[in-house]
C-alpha atoms as a PDB file:
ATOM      1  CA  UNK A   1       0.000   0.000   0.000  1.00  0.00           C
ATOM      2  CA  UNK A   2       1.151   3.503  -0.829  1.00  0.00           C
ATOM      3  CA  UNK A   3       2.379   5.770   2.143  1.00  0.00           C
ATOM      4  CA  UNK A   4       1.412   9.460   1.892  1.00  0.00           C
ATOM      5  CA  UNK A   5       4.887  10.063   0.472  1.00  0.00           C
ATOM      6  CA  UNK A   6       5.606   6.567  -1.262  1.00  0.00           C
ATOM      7  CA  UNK A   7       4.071   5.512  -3.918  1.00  0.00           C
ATOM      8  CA  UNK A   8       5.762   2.300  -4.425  1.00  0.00           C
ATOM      9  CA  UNK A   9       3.271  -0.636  -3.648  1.00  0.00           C
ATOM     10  CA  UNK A  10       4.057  -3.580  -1.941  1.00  0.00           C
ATOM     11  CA  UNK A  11       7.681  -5.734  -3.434  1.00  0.00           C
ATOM     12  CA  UNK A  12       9.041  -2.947  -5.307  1.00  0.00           C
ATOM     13  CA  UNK A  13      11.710  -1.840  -2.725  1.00  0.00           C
ATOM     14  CA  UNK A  14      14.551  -3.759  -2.022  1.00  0.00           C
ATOM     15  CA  UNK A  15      15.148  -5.096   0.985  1.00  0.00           C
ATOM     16  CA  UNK A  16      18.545  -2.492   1.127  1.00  0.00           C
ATOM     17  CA  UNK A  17      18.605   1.004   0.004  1.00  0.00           C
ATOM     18  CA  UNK A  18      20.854   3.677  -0.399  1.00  0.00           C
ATOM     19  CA  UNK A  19      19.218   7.061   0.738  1.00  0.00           C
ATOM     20  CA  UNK A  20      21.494  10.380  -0.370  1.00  0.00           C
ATOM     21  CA  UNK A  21      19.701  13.461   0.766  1.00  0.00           C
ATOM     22  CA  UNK A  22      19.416  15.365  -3.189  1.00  0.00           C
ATOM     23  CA  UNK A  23      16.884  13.124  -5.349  1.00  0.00           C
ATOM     24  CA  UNK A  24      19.164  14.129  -8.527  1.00  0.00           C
ATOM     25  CA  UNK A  25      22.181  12.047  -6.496  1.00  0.00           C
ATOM     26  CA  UNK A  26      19.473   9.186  -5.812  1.00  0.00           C
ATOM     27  CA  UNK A  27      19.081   9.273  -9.759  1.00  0.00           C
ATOM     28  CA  UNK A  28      22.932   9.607 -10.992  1.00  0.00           C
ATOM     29  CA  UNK A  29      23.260   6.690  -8.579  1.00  0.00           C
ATOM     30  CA  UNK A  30      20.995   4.513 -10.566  1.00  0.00           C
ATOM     31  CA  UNK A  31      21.654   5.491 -13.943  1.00  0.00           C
ATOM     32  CA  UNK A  32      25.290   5.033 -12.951  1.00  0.00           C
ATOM     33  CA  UNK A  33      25.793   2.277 -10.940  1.00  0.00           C
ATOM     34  CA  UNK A  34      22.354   0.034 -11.065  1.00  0.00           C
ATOM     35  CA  UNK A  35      21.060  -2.274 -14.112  1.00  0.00           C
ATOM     36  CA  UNK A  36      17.234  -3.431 -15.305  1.00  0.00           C
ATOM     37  CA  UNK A  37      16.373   0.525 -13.301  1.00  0.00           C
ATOM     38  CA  UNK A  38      12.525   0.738 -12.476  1.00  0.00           C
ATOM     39  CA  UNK A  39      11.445   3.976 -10.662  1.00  0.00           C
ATOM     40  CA  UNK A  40       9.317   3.529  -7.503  1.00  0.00           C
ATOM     41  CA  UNK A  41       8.810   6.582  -6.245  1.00  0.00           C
ATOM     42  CA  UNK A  42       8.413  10.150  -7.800  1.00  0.00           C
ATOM     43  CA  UNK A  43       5.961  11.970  -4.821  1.00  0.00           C
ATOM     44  CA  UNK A  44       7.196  15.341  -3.849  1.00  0.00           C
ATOM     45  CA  UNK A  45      10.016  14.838  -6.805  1.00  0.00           C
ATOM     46  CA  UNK A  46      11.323  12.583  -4.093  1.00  0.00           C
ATOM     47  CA  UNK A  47      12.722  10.001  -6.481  1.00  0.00           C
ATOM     48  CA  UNK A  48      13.020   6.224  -5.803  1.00  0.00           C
ATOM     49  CA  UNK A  49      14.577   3.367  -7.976  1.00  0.00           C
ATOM     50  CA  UNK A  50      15.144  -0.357  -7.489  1.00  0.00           C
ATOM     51  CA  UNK A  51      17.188  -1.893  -9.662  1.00  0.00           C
ATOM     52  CA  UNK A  52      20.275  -4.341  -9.822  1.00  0.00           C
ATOM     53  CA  UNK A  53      24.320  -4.497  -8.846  1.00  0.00           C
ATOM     54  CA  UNK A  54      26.343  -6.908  -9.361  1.00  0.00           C
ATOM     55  CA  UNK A  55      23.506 -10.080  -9.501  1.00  0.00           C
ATOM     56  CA  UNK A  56      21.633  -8.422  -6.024  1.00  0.00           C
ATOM     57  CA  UNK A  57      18.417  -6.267  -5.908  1.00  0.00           C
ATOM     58  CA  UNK A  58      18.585  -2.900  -4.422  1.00  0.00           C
ATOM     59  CA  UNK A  59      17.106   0.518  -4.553  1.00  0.00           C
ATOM     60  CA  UNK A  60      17.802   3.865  -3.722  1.00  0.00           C
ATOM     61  CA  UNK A  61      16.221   7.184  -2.446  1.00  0.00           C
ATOM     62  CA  UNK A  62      16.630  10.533  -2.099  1.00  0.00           C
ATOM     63  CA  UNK A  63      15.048  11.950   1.772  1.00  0.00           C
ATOM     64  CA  UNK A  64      15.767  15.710   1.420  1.00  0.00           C
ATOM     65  CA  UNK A  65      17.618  17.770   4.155  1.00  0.00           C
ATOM     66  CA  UNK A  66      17.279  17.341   7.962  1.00  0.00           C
ATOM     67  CA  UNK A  67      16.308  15.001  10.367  1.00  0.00           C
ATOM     68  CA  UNK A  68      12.562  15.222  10.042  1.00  0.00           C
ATOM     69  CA  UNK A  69      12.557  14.690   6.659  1.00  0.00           C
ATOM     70  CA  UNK A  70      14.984  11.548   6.674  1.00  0.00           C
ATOM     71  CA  UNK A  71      12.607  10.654  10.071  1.00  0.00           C
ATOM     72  CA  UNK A  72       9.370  10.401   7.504  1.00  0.00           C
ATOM     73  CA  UNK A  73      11.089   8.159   4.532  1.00  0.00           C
ATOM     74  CA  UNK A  74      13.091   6.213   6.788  1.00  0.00           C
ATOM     75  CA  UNK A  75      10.305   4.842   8.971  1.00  0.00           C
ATOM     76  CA  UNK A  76       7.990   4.240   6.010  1.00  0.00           C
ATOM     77  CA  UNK A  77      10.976   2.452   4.223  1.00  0.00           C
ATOM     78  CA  UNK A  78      11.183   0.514   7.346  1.00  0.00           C
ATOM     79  CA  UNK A  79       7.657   0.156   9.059  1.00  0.00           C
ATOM     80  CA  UNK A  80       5.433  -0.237   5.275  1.00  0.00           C
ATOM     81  CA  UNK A  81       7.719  -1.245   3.224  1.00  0.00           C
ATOM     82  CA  UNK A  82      10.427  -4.238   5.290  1.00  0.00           C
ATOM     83  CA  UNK A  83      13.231  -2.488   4.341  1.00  0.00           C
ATOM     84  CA  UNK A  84      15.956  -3.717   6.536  1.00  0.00           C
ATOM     85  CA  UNK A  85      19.144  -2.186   5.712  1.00  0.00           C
ATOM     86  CA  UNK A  86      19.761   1.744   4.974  1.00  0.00           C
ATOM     87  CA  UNK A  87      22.746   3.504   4.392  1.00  0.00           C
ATOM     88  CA  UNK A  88      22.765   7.467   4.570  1.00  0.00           C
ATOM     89  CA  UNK A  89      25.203   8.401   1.581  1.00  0.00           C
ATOM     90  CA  UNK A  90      25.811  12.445   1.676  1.00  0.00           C
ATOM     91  CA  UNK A  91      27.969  15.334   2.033  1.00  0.00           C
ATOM     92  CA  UNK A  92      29.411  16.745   5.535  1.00  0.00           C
ATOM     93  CA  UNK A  93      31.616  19.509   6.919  1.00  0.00           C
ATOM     94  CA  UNK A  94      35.265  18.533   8.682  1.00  0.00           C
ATOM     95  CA  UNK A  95      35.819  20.303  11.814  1.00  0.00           C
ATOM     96  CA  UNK A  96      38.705  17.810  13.008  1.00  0.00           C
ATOM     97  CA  UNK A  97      42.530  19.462  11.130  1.00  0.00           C
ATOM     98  CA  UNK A  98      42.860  15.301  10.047  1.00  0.00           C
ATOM     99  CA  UNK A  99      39.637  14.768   8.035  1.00  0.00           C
ATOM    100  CA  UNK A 100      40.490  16.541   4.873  1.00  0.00           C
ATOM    101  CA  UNK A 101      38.275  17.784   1.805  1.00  0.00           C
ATOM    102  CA  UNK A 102      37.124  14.307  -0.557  1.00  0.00           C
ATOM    103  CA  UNK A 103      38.132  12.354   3.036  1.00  0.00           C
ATOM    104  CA  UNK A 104      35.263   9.691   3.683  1.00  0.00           C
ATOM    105  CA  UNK A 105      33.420   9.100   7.139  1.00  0.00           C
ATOM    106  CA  UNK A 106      32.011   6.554   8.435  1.00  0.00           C
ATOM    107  CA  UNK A 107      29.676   7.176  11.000  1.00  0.00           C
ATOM    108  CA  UNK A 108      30.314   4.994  14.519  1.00  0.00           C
ATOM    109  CA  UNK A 109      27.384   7.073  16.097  1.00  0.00           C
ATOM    110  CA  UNK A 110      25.684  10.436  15.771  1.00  0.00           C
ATOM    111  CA  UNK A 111      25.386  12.967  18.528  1.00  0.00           C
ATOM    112  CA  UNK A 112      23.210  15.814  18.145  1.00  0.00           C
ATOM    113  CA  UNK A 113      21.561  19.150  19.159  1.00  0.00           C
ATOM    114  CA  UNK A 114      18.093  18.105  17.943  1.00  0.00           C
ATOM    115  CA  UNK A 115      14.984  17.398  20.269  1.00  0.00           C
ATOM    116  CA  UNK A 116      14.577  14.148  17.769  1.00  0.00           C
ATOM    117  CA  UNK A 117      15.006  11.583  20.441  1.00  0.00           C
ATOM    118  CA  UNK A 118      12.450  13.209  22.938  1.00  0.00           C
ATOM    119  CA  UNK A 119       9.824  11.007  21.351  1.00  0.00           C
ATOM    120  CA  UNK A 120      11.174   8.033  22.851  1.00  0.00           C
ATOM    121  CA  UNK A 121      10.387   9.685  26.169  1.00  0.00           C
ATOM    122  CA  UNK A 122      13.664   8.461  28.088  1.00  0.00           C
ATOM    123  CA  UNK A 123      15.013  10.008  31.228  1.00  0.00           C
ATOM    124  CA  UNK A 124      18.066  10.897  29.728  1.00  0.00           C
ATOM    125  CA  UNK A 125      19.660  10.047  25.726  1.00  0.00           C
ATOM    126  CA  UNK A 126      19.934   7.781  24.123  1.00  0.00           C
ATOM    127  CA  UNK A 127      23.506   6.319  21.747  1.00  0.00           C
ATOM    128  CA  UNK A 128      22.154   6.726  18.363  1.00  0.00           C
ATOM    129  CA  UNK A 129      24.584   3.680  16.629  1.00  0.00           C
ATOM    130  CA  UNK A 130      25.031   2.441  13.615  1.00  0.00           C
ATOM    131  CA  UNK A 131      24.671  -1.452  13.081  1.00  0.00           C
ATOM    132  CA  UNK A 132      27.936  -3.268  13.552  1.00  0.00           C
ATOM    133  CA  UNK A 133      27.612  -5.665  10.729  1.00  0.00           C
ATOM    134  CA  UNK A 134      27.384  -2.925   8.247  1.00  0.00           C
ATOM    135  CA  UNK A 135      30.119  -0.423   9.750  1.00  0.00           C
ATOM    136  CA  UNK A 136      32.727  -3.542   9.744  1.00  0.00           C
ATOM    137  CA  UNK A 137      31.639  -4.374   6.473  1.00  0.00           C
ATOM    138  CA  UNK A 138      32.626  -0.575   5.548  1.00  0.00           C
ATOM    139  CA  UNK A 139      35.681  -0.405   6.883  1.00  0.00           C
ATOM    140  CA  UNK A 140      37.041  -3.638   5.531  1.00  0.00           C
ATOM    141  CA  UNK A 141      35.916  -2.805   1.917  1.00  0.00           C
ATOM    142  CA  UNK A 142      37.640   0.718   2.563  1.00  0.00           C
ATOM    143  CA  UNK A 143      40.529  -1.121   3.095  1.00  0.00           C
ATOM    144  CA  UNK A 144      40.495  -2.556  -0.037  1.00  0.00           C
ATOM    145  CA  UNK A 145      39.678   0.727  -2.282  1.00  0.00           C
ATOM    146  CA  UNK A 146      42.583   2.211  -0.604  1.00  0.00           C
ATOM    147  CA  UNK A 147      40.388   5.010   0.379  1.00  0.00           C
ATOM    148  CA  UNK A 148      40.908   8.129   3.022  1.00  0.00           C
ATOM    149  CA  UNK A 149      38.048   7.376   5.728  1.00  0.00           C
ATOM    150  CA  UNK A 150      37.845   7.666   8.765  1.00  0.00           C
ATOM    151  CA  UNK A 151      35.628   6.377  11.439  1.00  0.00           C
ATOM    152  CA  UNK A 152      33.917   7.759  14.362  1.00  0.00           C
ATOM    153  CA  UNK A 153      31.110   9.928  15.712  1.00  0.00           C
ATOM    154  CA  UNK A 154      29.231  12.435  13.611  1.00  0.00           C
ATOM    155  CA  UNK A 155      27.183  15.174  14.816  1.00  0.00           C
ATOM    156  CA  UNK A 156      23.544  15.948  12.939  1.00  0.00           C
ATOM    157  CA  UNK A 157      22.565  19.627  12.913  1.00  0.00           C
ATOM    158  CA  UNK A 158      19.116  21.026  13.171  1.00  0.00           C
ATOM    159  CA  UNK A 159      20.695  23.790  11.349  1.00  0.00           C
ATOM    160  CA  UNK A 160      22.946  24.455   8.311  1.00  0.00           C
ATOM    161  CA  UNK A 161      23.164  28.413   8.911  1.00  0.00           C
ATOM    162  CA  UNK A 162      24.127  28.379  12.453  1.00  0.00           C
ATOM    163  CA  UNK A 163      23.570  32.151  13.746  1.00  0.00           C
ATOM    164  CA  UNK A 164      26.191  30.980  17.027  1.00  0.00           C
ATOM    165  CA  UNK A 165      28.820  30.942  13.788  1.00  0.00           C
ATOM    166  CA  UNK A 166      31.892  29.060  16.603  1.00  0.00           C
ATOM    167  CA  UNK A 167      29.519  26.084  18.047  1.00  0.00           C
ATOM    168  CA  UNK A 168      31.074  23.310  16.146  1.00  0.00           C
ATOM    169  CA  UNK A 169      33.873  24.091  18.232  1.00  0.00           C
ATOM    170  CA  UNK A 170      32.523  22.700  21.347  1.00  0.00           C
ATOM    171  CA  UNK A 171      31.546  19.595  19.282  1.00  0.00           C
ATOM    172  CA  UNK A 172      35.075  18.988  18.114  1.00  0.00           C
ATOM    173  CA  UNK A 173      36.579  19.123  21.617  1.00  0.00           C
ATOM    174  CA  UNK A 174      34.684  16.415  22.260  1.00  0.00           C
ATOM    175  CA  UNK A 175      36.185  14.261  19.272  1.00  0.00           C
ATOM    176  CA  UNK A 176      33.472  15.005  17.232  1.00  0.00           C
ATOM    177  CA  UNK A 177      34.239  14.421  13.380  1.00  0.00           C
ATOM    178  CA  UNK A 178      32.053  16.017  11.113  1.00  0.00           C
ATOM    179  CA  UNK A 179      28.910  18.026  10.821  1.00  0.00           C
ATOM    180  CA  UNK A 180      25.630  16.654   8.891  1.00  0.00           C
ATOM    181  CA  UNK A 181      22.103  16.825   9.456  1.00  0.00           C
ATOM    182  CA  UNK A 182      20.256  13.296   9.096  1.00  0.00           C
ATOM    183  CA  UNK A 183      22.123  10.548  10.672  1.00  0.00           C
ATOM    184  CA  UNK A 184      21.330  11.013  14.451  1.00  0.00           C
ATOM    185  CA  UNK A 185      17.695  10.497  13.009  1.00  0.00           C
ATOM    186  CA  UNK A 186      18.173   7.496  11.064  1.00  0.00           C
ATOM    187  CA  UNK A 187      20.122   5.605  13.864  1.00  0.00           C
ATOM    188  CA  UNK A 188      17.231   5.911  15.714  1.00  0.00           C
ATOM    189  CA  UNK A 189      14.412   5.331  13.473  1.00  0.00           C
ATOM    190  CA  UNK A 190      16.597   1.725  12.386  1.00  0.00           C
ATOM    191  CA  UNK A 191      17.395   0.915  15.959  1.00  0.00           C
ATOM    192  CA  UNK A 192      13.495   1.375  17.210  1.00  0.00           C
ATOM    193  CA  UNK A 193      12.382  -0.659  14.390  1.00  0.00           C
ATOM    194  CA  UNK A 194      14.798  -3.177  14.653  1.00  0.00           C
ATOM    195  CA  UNK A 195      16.614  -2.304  11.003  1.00  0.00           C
ATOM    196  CA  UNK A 196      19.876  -1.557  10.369  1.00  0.00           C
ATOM    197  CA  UNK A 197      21.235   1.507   9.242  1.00  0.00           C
ATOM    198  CA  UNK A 198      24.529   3.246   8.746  1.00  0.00           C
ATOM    199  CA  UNK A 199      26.115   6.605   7.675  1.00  0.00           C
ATOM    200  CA  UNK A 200      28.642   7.221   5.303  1.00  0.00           C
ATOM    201  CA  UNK A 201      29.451  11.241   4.301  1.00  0.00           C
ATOM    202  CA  UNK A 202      32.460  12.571   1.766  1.00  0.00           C
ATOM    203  CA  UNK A 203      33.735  15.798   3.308  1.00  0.00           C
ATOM    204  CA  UNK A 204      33.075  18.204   1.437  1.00  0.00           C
ATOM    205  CA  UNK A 205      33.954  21.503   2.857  1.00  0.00           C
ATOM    206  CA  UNK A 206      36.209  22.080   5.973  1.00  0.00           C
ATOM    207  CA  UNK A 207      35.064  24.225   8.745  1.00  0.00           C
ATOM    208  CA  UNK A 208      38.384  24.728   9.817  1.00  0.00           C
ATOM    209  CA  UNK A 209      40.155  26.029   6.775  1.00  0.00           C
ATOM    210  CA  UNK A 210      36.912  27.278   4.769  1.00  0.00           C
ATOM    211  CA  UNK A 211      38.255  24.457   1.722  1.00  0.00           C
ATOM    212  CA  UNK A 212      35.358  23.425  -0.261  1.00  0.00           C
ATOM    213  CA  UNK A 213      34.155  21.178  -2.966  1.00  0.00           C
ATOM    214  CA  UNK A 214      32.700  22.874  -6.071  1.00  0.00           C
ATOM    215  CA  UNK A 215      29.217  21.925  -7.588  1.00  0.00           C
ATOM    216  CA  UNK A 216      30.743  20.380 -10.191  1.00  0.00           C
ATOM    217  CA  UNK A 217      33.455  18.298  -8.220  1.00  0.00           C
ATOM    218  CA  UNK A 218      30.622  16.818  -5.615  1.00  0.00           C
ATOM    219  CA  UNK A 219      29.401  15.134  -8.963  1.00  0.00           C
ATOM    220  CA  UNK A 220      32.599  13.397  -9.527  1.00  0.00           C
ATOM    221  CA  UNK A 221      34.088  12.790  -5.749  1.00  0.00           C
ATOM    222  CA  UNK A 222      31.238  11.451  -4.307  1.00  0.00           C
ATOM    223  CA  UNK A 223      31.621   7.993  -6.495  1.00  0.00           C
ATOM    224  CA  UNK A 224      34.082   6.611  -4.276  1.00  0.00           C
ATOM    225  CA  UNK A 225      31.679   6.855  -1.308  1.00  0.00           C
ATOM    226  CA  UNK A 226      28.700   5.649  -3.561  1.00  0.00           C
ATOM    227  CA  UNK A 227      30.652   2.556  -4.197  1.00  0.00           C
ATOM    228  CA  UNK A 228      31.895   1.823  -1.213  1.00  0.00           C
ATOM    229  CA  UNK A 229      27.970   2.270  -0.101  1.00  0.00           C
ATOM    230  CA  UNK A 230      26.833  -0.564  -2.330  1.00  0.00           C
ATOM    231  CA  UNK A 231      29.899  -2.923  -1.989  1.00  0.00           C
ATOM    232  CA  UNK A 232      28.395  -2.837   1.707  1.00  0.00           C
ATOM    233  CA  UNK A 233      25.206  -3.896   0.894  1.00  0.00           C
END
């Protein structure tokens, strides 16, 4: 059955799915990288495909910016849908000197300055994690791609013009690695539904020296991330 923003009905999402923030990105991914393509999904110009790599079914979908929007797709990819496995590909900012511009992330958990988790209603917070299984899985096909990552704990931003300009600065004291603005709400949604999620970002601008990626050069250094991404999955 249809979702009010999913149109798909019921066995035309893949059990795993990739989910980059931009709907274009969700598109280059499976015009690039998928076979036999069949678009699920086009509500809100939120685009969905499912297709194929390498002999295994999978799909991918764009969730727009911020955690409430990646809260909506993620629990009806989860809840209507029996997706299982979802991995947040997207940008993010460095604000750690080490984690260079075209560096990749992988998110160990996501802290955050959002009121997300109240829901839950817990007398304190709660570790947003990603699943084990798919961060060692990440890391060991890193490995082999010879890429720049790095892993650790993210930070998702209810914000991406911050009018407190120096409060990332607080956030890398504390080890933090990089700024973004959906994980913290995908960890969550996964680990209350018992899926399994996971967070991979390309850095594409650093806080700390004010480098940055150009429109144009996101198109092209974001591949290595999308194929790590579906190597995991």
């Amino acid at each position: 059955m249809p979702t009010p923003h999913i149109e798909a009905g019921q066995g035309e999402i893949a059990p795993s799915i990739l989910l980059p923030g931009d709907p274009l990105r969700a598109k280059f991914i499976a015009e690039n990288f998928l076979t036999d393509i069949h678009q699920f999904n086009k509500v809100r110009n939120m685009f969905g495909y499912t297709g194929t790599y390498q002999g295994k079914r999978l799909s991918v979908m764009g969730t727009g910016m911020g955690m409430p929007s990646i809260g909506i797709y993620s629990y009806e990819l989860i809840k209507f849908y029996g997706v299982k496995n979802l991995i947040r590909v997207g940008s993010a900012g460095s604000i750690q000197p080490h984690i260079k511009v075209n560096d990749i992330v992988i998110a160990q958990g996501a802290s955050s300055n959002s009121s997300f988790s109240r829901q839950f209603k817990l007398r304190g917070e709660v570790a947003a994690l990603s699943d084990w299984g798919l961060l060692s899985k990440a890391v060991q096909r890193a490995e082999e791609l010879n890429l720049n990552y790095h892993v650790g704990n993210i930070m998702s931003s209810d914000t991406f013009y911050d009018f407190e300009t120096d409060s990332w600065e607080n956030w890398a004291k504390v080890g933090i690695m990089c700024l973004e603005m959906e994980a913290f709400a995908l960890f969550l949604t996964a680990q209350s539904l018992g899926a399994k999620a996971l967070t991979i970002c390309t850095i594409s601008d650093s806080l700390l020296t004010g480098e940055s990626m150009s429109h144009q050069d996101r198109e092209v250094n974001l591949k290595n991330m999308m194929q790590l991404a579906l190597d995991v999955v």
